[in-house]
Protein backbone atom coordinates (compact mmCIF):
# COMPACT_ATOMS: atom_id res chain seq x y z
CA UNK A 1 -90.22 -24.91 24.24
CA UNK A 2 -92.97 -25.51 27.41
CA UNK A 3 -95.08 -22.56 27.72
CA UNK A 4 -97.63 -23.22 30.45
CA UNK A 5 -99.08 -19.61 29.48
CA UNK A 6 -101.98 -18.60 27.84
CA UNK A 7 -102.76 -16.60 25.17
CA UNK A 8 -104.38 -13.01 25.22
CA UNK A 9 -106.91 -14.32 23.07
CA UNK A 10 -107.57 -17.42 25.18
CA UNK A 11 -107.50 -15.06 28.23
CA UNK A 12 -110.38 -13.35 26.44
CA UNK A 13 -111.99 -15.99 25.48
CA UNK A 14 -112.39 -17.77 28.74
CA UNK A 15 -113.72 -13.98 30.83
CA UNK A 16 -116.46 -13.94 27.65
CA UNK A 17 -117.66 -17.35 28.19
CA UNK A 18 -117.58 -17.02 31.96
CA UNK A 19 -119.76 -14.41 31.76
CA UNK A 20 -122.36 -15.64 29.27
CA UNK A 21 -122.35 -18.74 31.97
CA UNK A 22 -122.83 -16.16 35.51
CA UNK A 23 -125.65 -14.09 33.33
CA UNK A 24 -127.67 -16.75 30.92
CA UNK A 25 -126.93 -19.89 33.10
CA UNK A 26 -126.52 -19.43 36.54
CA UNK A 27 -129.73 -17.93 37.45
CA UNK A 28 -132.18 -20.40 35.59
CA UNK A 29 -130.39 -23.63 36.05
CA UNK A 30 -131.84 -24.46 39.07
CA UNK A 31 -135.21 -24.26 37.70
CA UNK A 32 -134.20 -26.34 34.51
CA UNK A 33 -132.64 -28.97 36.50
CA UNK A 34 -135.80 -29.08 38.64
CA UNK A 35 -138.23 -29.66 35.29
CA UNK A 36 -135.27 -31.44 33.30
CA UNK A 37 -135.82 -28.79 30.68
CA UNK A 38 -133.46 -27.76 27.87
CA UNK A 39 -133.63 -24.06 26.70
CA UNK A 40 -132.46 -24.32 22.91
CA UNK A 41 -132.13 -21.01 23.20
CA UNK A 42 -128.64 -21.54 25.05
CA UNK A 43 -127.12 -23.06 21.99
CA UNK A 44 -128.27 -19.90 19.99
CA UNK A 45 -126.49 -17.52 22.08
CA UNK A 46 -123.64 -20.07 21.28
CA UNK A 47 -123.23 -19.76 17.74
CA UNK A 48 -123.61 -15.93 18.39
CA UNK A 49 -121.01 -15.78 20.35
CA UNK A 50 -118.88 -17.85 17.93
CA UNK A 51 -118.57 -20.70 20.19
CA UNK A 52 -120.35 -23.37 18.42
CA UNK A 53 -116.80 -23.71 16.31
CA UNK A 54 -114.62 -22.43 18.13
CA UNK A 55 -111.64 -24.71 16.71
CA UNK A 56 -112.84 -24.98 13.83
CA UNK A 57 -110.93 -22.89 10.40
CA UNK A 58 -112.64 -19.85 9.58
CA UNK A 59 -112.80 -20.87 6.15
CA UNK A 60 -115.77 -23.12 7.21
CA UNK A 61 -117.71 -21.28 9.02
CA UNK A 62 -115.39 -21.62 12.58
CA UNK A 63 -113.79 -18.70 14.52
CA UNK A 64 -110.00 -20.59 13.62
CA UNK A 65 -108.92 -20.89 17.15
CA UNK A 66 -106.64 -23.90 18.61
CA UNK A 67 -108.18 -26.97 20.50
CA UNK A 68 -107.24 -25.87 23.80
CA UNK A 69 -109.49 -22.74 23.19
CA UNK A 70 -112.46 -25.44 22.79
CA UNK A 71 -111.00 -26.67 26.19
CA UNK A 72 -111.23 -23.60 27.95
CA UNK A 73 -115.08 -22.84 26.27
CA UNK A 74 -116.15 -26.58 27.94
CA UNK A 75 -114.46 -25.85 31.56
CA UNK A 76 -116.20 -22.70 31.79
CA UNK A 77 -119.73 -23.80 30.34
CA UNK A 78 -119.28 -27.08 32.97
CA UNK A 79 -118.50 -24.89 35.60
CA UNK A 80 -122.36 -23.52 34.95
CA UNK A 81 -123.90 -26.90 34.09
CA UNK A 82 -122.56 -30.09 32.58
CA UNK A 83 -125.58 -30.11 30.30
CA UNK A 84 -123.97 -27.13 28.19
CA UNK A 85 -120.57 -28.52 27.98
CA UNK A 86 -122.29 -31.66 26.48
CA UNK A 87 -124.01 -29.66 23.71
CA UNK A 88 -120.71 -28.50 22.69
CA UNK A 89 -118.85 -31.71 23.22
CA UNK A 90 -121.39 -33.40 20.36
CA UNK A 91 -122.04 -31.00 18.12
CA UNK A 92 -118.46 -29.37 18.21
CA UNK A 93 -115.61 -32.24 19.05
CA UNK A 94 -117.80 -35.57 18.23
CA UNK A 95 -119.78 -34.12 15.15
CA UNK A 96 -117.73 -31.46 13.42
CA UNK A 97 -114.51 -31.91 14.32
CA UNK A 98 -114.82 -35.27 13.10
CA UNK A 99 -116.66 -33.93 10.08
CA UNK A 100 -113.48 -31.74 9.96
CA UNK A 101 -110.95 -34.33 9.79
CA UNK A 102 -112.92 -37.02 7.72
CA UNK A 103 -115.44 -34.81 5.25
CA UNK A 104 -114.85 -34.51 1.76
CA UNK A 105 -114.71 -30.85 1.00
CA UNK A 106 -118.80 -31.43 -0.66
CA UNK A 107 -119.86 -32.57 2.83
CA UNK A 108 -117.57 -29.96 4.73
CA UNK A 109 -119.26 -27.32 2.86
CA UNK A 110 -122.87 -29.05 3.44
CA UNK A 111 -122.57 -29.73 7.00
CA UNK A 112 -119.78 -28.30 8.69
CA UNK A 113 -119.72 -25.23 7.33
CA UNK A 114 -123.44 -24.42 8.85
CA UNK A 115 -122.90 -26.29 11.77
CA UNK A 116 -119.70 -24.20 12.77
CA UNK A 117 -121.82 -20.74 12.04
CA UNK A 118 -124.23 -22.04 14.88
CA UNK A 119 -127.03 -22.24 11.88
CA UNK A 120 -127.72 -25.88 12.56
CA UNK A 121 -126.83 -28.37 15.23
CA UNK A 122 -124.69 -31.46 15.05
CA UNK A 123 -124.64 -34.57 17.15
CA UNK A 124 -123.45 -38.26 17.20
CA UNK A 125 -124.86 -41.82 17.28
CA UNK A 126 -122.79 -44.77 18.13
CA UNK A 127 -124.22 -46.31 21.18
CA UNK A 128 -126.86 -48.98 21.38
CA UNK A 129 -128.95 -50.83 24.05
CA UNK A 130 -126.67 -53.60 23.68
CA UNK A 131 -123.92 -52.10 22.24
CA UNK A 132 -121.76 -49.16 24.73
CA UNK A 133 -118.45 -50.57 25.24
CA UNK A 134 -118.55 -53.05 23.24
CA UNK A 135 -118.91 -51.82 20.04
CA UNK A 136 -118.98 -54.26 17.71
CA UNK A 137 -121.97 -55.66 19.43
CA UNK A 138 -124.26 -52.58 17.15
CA UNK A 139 -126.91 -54.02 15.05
CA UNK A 140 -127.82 -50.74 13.08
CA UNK A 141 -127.40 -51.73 9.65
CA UNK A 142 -127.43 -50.01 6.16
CA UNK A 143 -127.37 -52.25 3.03
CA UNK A 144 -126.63 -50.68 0.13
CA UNK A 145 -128.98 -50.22 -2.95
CA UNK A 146 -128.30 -48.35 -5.87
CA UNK A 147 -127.51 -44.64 -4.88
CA UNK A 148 -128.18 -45.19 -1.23
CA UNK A 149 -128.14 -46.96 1.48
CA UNK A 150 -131.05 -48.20 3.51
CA UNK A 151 -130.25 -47.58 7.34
CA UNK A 152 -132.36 -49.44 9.64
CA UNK A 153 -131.34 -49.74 13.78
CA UNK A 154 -131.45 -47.33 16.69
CA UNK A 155 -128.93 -45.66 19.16
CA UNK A 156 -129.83 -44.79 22.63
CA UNK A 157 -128.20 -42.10 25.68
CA UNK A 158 -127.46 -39.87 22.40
CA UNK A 159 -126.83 -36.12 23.41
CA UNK A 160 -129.51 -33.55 21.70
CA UNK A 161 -131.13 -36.32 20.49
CA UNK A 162 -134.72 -33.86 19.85
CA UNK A 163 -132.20 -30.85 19.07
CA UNK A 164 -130.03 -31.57 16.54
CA UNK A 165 -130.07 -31.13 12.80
CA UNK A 166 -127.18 -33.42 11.48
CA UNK A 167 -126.16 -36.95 12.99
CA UNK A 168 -123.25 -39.04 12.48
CA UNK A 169 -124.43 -42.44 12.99
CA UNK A 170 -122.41 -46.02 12.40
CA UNK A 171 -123.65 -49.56 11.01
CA UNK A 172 -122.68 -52.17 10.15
CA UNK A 173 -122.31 -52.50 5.92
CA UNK A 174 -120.47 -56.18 6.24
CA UNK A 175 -121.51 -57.72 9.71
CA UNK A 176 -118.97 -61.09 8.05
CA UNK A 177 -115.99 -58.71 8.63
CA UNK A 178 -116.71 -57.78 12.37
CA UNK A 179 -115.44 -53.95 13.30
CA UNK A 180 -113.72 -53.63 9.97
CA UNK A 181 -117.18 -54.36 8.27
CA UNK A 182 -118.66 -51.18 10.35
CA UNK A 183 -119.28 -47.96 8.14
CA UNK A 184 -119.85 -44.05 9.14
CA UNK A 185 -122.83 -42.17 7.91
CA UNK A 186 -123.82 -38.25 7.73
CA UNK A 187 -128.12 -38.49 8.15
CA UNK A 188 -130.42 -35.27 8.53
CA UNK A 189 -133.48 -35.56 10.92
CA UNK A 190 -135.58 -34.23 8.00
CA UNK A 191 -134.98 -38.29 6.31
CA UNK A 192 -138.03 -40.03 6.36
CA UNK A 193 -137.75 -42.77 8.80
CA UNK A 194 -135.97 -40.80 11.49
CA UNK A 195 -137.47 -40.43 14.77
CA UNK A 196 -135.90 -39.37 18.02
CA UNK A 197 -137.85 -39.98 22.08
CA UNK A 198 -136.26 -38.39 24.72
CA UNK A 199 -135.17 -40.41 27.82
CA UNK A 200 -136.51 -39.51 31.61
CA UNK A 201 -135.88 -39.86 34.90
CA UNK A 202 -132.07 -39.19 34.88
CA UNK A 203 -129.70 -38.96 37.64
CA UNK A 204 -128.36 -36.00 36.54
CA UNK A 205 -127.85 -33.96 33.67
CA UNK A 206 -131.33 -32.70 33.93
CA UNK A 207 -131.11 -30.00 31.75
CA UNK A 208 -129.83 -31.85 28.93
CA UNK A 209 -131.45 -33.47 25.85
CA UNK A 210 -130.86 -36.75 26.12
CA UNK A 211 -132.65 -39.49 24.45
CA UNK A 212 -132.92 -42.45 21.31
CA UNK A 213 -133.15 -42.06 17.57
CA UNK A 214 -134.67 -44.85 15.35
CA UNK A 215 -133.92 -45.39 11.85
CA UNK A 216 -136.78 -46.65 9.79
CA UNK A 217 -135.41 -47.71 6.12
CA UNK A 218 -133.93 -44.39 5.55
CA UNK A 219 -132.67 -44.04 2.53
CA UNK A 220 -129.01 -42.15 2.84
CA UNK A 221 -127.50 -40.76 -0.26
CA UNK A 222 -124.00 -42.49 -1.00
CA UNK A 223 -122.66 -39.39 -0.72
CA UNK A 224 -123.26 -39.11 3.06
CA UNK A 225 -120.85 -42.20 3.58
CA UNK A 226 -118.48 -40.63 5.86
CA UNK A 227 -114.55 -42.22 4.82
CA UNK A 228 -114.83 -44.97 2.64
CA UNK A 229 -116.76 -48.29 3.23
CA UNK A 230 -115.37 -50.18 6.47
CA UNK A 231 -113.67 -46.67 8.19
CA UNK A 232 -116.49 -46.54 10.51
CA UNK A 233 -114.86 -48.39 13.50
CA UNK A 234 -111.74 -46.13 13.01
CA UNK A 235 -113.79 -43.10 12.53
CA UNK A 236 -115.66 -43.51 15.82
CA UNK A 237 -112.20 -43.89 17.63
CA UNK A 238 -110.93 -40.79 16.24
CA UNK A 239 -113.91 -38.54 16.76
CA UNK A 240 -113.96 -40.33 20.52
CA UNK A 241 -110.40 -38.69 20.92
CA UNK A 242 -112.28 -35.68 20.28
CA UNK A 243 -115.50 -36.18 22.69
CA UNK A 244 -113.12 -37.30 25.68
CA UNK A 245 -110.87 -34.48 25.35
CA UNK A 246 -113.97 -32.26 25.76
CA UNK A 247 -115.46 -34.38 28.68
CA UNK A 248 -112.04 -33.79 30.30
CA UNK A 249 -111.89 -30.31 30.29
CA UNK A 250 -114.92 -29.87 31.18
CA UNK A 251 -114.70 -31.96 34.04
CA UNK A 252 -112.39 -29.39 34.90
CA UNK A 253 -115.15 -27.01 35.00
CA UNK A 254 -117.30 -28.96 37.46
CA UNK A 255 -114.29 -29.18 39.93
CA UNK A 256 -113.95 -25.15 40.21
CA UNK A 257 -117.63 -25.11 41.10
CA UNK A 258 -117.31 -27.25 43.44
CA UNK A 259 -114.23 -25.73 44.48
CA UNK A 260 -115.97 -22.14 44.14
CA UNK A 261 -119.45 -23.14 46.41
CA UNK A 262 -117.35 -24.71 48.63
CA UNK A 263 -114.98 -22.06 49.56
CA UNK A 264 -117.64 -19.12 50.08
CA UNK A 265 -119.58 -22.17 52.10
CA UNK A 266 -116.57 -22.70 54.36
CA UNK A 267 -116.47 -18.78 55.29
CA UNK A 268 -120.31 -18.89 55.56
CA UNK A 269 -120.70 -21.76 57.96
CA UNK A 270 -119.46 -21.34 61.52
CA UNK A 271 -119.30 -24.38 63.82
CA UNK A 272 -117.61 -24.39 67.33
CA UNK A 273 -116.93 -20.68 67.21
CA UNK A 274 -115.14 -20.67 63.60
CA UNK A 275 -115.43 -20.83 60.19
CA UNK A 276 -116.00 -24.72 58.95
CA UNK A 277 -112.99 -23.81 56.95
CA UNK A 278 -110.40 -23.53 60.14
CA UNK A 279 -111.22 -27.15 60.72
CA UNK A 280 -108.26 -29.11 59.31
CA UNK A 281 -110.22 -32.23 57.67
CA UNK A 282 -112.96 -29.24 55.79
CA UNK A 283 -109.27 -28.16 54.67
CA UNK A 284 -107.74 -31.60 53.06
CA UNK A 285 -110.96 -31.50 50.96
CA UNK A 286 -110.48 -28.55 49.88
CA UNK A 287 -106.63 -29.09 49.25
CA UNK A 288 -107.81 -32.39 47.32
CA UNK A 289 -110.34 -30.45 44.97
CA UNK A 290 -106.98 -27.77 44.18
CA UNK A 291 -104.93 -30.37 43.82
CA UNK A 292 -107.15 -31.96 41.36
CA UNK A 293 -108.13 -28.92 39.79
CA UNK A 294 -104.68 -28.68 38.43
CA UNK A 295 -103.46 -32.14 37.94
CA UNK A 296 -106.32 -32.28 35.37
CA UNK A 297 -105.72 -29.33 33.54
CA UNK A 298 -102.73 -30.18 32.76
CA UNK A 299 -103.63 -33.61 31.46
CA UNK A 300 -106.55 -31.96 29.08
CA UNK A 301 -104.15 -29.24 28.22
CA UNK A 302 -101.02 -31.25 27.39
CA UNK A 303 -103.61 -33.33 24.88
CA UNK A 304 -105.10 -30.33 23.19
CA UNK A 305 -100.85 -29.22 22.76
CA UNK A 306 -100.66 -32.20 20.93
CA UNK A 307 -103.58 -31.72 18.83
CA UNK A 308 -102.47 -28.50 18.10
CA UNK A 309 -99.13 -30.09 16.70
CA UNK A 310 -100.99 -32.85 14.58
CA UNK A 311 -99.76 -35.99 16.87
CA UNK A 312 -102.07 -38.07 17.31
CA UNK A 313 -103.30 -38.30 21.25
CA UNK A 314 -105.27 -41.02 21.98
CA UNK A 315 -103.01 -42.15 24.67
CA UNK A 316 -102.81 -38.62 26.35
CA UNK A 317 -106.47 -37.75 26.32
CA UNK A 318 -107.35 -41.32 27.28
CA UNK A 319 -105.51 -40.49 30.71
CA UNK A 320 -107.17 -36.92 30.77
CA UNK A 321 -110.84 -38.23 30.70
CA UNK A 322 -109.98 -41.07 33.43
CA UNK A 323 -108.67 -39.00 35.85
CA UNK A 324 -110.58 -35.69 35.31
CA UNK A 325 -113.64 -37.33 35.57
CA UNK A 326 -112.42 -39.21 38.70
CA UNK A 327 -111.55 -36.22 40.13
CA UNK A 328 -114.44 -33.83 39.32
CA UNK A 329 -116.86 -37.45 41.35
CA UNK A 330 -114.30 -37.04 43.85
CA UNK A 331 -114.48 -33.28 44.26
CA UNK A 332 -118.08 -33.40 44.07
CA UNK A 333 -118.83 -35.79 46.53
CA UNK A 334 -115.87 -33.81 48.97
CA UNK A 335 -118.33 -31.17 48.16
CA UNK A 336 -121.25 -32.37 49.79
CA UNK A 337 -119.83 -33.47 52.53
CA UNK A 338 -118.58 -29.69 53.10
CA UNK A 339 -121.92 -28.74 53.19
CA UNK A 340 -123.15 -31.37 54.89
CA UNK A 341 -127.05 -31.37 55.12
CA UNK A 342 -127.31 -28.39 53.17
CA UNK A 343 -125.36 -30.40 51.03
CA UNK A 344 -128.19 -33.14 50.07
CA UNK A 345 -130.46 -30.16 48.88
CA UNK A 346 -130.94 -28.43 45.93
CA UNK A 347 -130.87 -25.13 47.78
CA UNK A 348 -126.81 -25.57 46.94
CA UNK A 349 -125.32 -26.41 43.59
CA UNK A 350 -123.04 -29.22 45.02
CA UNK A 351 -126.12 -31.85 45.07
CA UNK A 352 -126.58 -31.03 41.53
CA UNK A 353 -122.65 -31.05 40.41
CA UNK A 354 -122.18 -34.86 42.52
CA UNK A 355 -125.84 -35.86 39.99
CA UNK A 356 -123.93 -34.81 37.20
CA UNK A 357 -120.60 -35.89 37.56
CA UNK A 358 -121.17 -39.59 37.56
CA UNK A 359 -122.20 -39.58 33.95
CA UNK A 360 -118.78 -38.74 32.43
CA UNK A 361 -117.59 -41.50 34.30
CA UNK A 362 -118.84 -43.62 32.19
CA UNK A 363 -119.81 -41.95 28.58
CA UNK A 364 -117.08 -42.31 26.11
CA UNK A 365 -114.98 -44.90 27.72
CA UNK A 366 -116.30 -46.30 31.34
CA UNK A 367 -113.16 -45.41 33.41
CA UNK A 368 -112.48 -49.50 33.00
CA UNK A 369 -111.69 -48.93 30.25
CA UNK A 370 -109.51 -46.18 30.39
CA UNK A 371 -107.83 -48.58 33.22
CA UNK A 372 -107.16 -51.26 30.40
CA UNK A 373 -106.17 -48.50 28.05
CA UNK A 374 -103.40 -47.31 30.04
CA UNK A 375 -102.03 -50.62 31.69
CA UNK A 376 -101.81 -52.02 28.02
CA UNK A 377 -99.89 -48.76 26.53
CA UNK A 378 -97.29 -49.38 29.35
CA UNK A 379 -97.25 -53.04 28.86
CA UNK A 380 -96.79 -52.26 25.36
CA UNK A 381 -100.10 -54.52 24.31
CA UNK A 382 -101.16 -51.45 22.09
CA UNK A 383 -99.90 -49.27 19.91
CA UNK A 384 -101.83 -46.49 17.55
CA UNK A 385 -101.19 -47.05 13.89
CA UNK A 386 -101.53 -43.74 11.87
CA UNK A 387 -104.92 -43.14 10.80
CA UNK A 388 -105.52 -42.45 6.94
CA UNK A 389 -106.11 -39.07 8.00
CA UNK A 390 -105.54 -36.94 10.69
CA UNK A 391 -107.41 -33.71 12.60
CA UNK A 392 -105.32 -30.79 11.20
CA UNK A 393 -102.56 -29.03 13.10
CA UNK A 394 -103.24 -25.70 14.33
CA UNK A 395 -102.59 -22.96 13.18
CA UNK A 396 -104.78 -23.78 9.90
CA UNK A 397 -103.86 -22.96 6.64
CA UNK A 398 -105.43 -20.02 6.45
CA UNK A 399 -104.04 -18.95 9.73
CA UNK A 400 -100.21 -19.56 8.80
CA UNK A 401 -100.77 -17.60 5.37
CA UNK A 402 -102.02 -14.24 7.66
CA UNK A 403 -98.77 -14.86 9.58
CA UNK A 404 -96.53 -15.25 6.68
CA UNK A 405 -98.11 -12.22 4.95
């Protein structure tokens, strides 16, 4: 049956997070966008709150909920700053999530567990200088000797890259096989040999940690291979299923602040003896940003349904992040222009929200390739095979026994 509701716990869940946002965000992110500072202290709060794993089953650590609830915790910390949606879009849908649906149950109860509490923070390397579409183009390596592996290589534009605890990072075990030669690895900042340097100067995202991490013959247990040997390439695909169904909702986020600065603007701002907002072309923007609004959330949401059910999505939330992101440029820009000077300083958010949007048009699939995704699904040039394992329906285990009982 189609039920476009949602829940009274989601309900909940969204007013709590939009008010951690309008009291612990909203009145210091101008001055952390100004100094490009990140306030760790955010991603406490987080795990206080329960939020760091949100959709994750309570019998690791996670409050149990269904993915959509994760999609409703990114579209209301995006609609504060895209810098907090990205901390939960790594260490929540990239890191443990994938953790979730890959781990054994010895690494689950290392690493996820903790990281779902909020105890210690996850993120995820796959990206290189000469390696972000293209992945097979990585030269991170990690040869294996005796009871480890020794990973040498680096990954740049990673997401807490100074914050977080855990990383899962991909090299190459058998460059001879190409992607299928790529392998999956669990590695702890403590390793000697890691390093991490933040990057500056950023168009936006200011208030994020963003930055490389350098391996330098770190010796990784064998029993931080992530899958088996050769999963890696597959592994990064899933958990990207993850990170772009994150992205997409919270680019969902960004378009209701620009949709909500815009609208009190427009009743503000008189010009010719009205408000801006009586002028018909200040009203097609705004029609376009609602329009939007909505088209997207029912892409993201119609992908976290099918997560929920088990299906596999990589279709569906390919679509999602293309056009969500698309739209929240799109809305962004419209929102500038609604401001018009005012909207090229930081006195307004808008300025801030067009910075930031342009990044999640191209992190985790450029919208190129989202463009080739979806012409070859409906030319019927690709197909998804079934994946040795899969994220787990919703409700959990644990959840279906309290219903039963």
């Amino acid at each position: 049956m189609m039920n476009f509701a949602f829940t009274e716990e989601q309900d909940m869940l969204r007013k709590m997070v939009r008010q951690f946002v309008d009291k612990e965000i909203m009145p210091y992110i101008k001055e952390w966008d100004e100094q490009g500072k990140f306030d760790p202290n955010i991603l406490k709060r987080l795990g206080e709150l329960n939020l760091m794993g949100v959709c994750i089953p309570e019998k690791y650590g996670g409050s149990g909920m269904d993915y959509n609830s994760l999609a409703i915790v990114c579209e209301e910390l995006e609609r504060g700053d895209t810098a907090f949606r990205t901390a939960v879009s790594v260490h929540t849908a990239l890191n443990s999530m994938t953790l979730l649906q890959w781990g054994n149950e010895e690494q689950k109860q290392k690493y996820l567990v903790p990281q779902a509490k909020g105890e210690k923070i996850g993120a995820f390397g796959l990206t290189e200088p000469n390696a972000g579409s293209d992945v097979k183009a990585m030269n991170s390596t990690a040869v294996k000797e005796g009871d480890y592996y020794i990973l040498n290589g680096q990954k740049t534009w990673i997401s807490l890259c100074d914050m977080a605890d855990h990383f899962i990072v991909f090299a190459y075990t058998d460059k001879s096989k190409g992607h299928k030669g790529i392998s999956a690895f669990i590695v702890e900042r403590t390793m000697p040999g890691f390093s991490s340097k933040a990057i500056k100067g950023k168009l936006g995202i200011r208030a994020g940690n963003t930055g490389e991490i350098f391996f330098d013959n770190i010796k990784v247990p064998k029993e931080n291979l992530l899958g088996e040997e050769g999963e890696g390439f597959k592994i990064a695909m899933s958990a990207l299923d993850n990170g772009r169904f994150s992205v997409a909702a919270g680019a969902c986020g960004l378009i209701m602040a620009c949709l909500e600065a815009s609208v009190q603007y427009c009743h503000e701002r008189k010009t010719f003896g009205k408000e801006i907002g009586q002028h018909q072309l200040v009203k097609q923007m705004i029609a376009n940003m609602e329009a939007k609004l909505q088209m997207a959330r029912l892409l993201v949401y119609k992908a976290g349904w099918l997560k929920n059910q088990g299906i596999r999505n990589t279709r569906e939330t390919s679509l999602a992040k293309w056009k969500a992101c698309d739209f929240a440029f799109e809305a962004a820009n419209d929102a500038v222009q609604i401001h018009g000077a005012y909207g090229y300083s930081n006195e307004y958010p808008v300025e801030r929200h067009l910075r930031n949007a342009k990044a999640p048009v191209i992190y985790e699939g450029t919208r190129e390739i989202h463009t080739l995704m979806q012409a070859d699904y409906v030319l019927g040039y690709r197909q998804d095979k079934p994946l040795r394992k899969m994220l787990p329906a919703w409700p959990f285990e644990e959840e279906k026994d309290l219903v039963e009982h």
